[in-house]
N, C-alpha and C. Protein backbone atom coordinates (compact mmCIF):
# COMPACT_ATOMS: atom_id res chain seq x y z
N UNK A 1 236.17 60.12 130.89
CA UNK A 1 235.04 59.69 131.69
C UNK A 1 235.50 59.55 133.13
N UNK A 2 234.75 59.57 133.80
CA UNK A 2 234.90 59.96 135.53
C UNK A 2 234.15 59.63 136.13
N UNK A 3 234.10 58.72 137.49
CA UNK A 3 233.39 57.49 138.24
C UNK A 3 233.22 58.67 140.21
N UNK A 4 232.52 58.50 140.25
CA UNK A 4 232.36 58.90 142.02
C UNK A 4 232.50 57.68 142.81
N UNK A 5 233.56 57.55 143.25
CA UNK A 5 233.21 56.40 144.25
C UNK A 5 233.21 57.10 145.66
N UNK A 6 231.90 55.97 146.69
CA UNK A 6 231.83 56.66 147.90
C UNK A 6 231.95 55.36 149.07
N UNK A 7 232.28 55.35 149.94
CA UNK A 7 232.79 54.47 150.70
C UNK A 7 232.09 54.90 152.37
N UNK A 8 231.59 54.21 152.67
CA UNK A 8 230.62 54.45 154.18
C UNK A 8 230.26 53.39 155.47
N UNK A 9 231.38 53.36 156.52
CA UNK A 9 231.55 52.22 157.13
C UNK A 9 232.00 52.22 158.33
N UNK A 10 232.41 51.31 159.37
CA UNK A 10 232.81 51.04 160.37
C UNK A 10 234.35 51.26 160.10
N UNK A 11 235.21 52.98 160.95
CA UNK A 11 236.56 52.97 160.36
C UNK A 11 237.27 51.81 160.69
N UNK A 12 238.32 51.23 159.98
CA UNK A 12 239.61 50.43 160.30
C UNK A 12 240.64 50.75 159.43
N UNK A 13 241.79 49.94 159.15
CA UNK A 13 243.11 50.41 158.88
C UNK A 13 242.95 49.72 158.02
N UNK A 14 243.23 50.37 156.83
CA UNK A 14 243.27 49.98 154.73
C UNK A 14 242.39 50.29 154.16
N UNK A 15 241.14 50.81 154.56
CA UNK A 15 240.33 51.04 154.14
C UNK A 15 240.74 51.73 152.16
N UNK A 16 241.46 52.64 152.63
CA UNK A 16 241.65 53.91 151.45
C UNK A 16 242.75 53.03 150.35
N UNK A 17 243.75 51.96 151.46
CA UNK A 17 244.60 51.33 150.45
C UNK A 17 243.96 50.17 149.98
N UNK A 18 243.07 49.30 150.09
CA UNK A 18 242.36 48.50 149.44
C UNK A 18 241.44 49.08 148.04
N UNK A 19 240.58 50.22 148.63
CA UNK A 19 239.88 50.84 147.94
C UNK A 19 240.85 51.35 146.49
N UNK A 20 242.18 51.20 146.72
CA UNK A 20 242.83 52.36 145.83
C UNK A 20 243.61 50.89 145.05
N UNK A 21 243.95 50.18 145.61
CA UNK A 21 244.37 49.02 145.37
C UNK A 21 243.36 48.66 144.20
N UNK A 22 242.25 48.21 144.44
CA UNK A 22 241.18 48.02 142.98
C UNK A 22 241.92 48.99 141.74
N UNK A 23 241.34 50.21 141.82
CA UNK A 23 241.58 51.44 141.27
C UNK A 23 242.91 50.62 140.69
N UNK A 24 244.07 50.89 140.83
CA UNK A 24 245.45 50.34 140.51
C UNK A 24 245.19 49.22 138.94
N UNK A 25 244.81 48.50 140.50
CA UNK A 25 244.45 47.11 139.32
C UNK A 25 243.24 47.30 138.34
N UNK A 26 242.70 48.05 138.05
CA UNK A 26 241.97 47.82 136.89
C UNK A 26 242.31 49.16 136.12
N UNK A 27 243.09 49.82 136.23
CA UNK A 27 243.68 50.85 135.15
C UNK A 27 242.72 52.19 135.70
N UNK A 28 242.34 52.39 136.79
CA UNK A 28 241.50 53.80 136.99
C UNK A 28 242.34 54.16 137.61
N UNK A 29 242.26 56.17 137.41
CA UNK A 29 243.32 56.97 137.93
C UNK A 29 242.04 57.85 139.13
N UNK A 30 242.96 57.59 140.39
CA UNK A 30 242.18 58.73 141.24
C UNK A 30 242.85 59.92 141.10
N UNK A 31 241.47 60.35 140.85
CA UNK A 31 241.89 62.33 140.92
C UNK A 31 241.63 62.79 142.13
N UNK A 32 240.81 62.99 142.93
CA UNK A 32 240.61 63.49 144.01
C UNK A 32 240.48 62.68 145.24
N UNK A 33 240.28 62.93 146.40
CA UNK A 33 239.92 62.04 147.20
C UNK A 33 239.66 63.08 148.56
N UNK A 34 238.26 62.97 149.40
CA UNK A 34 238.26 63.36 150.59
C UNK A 34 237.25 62.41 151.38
N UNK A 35 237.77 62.53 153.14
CA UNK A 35 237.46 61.47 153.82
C UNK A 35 237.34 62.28 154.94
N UNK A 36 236.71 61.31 155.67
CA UNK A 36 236.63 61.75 157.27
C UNK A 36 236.21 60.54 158.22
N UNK A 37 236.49 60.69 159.76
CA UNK A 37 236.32 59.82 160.44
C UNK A 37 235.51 60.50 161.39
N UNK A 38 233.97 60.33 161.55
CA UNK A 38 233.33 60.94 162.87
C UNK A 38 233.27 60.00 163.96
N UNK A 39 234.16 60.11 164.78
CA UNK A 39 233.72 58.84 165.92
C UNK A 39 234.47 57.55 165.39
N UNK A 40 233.55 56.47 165.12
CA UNK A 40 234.31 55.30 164.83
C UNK A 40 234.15 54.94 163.41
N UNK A 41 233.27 55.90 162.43
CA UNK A 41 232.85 55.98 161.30
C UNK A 41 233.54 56.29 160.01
N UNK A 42 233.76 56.22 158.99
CA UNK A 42 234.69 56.05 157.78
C UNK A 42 233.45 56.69 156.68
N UNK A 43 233.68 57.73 156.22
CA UNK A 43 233.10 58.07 155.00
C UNK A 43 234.27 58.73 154.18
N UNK A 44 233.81 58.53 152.63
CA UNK A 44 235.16 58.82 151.83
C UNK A 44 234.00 59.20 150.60
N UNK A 45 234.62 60.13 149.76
CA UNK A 45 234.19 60.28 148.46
C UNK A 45 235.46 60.61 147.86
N UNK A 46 235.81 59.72 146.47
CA UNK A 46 236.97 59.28 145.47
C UNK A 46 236.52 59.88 144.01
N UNK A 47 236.95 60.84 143.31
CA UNK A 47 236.41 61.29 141.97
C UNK A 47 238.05 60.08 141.33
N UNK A 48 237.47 59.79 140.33
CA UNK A 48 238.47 58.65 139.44
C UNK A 48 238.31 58.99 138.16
N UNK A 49 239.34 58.96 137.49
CA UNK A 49 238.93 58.76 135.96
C UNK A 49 239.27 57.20 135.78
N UNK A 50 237.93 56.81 134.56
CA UNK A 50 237.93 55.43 134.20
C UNK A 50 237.75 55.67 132.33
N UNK A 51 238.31 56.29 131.88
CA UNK A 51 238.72 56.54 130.58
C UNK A 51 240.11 55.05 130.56
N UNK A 52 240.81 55.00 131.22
CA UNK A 52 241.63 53.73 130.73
C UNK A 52 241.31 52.54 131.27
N UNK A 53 240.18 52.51 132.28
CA UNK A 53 239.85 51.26 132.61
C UNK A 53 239.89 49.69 131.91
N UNK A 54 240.48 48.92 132.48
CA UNK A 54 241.04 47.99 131.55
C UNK A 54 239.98 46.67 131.82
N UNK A 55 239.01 46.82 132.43
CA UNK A 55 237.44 45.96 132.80
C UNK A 55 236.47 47.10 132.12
N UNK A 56 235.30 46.32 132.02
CA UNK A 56 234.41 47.04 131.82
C UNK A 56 233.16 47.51 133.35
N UNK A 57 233.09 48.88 132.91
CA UNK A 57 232.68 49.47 134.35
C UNK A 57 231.73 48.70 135.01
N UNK A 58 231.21 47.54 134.98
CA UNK A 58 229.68 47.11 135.28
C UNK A 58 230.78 46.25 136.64
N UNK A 59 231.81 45.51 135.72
CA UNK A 59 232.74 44.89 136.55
C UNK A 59 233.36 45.71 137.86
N UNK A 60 234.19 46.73 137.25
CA UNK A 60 235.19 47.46 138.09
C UNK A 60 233.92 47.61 139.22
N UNK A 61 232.41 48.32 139.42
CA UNK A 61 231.86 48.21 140.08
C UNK A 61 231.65 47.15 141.11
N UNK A 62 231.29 46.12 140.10
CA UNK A 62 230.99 44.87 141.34
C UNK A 62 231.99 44.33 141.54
N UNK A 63 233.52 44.69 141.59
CA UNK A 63 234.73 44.81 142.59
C UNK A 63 234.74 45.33 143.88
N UNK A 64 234.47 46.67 143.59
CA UNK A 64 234.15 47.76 144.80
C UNK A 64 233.32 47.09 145.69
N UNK A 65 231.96 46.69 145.07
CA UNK A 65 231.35 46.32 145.86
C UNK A 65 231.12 44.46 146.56
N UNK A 66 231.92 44.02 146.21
CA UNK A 66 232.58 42.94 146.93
C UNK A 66 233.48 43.12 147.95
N UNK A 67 234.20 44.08 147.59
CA UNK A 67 235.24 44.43 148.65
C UNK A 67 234.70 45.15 149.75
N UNK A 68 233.44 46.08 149.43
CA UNK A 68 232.41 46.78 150.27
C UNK A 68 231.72 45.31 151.58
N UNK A 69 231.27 44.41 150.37
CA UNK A 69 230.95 43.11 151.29
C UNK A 69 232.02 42.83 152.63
N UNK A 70 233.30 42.33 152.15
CA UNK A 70 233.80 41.52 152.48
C UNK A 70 234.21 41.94 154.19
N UNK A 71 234.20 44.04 153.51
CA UNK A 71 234.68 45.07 154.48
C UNK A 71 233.57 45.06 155.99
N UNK A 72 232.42 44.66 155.27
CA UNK A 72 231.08 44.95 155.80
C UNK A 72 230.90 46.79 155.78
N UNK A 73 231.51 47.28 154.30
CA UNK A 73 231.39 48.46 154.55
C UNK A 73 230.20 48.79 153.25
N UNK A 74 229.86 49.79 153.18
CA UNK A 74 229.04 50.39 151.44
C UNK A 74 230.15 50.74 150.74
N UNK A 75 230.23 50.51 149.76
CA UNK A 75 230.91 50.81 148.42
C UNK A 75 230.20 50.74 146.98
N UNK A 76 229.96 52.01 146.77
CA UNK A 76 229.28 52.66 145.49
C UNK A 76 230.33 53.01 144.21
N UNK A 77 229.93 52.52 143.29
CA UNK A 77 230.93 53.69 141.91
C UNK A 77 229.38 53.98 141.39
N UNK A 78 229.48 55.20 141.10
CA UNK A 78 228.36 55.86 140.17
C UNK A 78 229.08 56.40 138.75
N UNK A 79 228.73 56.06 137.70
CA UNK A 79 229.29 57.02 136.32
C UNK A 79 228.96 58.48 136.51
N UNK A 80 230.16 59.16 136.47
CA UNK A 80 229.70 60.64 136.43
C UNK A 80 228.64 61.35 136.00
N UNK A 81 228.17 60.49 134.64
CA UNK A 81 226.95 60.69 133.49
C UNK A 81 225.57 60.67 134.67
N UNK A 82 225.50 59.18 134.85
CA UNK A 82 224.08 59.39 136.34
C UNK A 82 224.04 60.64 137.34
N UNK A 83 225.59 60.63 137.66
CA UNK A 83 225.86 61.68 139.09
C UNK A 83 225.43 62.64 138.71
N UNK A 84 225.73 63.65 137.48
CA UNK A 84 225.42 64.50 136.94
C UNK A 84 223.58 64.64 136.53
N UNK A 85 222.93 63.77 136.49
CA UNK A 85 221.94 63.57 136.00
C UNK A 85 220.62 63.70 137.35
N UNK A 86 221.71 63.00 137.75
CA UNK A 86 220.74 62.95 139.42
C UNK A 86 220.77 64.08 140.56
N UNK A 87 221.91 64.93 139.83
CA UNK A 87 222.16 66.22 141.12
C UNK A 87 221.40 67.43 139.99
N UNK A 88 221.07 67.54 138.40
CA UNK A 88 220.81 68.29 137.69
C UNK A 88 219.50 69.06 138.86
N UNK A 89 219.64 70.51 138.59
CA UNK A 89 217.99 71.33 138.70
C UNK A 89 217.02 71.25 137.13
């Protein structure tokens, strides 16, 4: 199983190691990762596998998105299953 996380914010420094830091700590493996900075801006999209996740995903989510708070940044995990569902023709 495989999580999209997307990250969208005011850039600063840790962004990617906080974000990955969660990941760590709750047993998800990042597979991919691409980012960019336009200007002073931070967008990231993270493909993860959460097959060993050691929380249950509802949690590992509202991690992300605490840390999204705290960042004053957006931080999304979507289940691949929705992602897939929502990009279908």
């Amino acid at each position: 199983m495989r999580a999209v996380i997307t990250v969208i914010g005011k850039d600063m420094v840790g962004i990617l190691a906080k974000v990955s830091g969660i990941c760590s700590d709750c047993n998800v493996n990042v597979i991919e990762v691409t980012q960019s900075v336009l200007q002073d801006m931070f967008a990231m999209i993270m493909l993860s596998d959460i097959s060993d996740c050691s929380v249950p995903f509802a949690e590992f989510s509202d991690k992300m998105k605490a840390l999204g708070d705290e960042l004053g940044l957006s931080i999304h995990v979507m289940h691949e299953d929705i992602f897939n569902s929502m990009h279908r023709i």
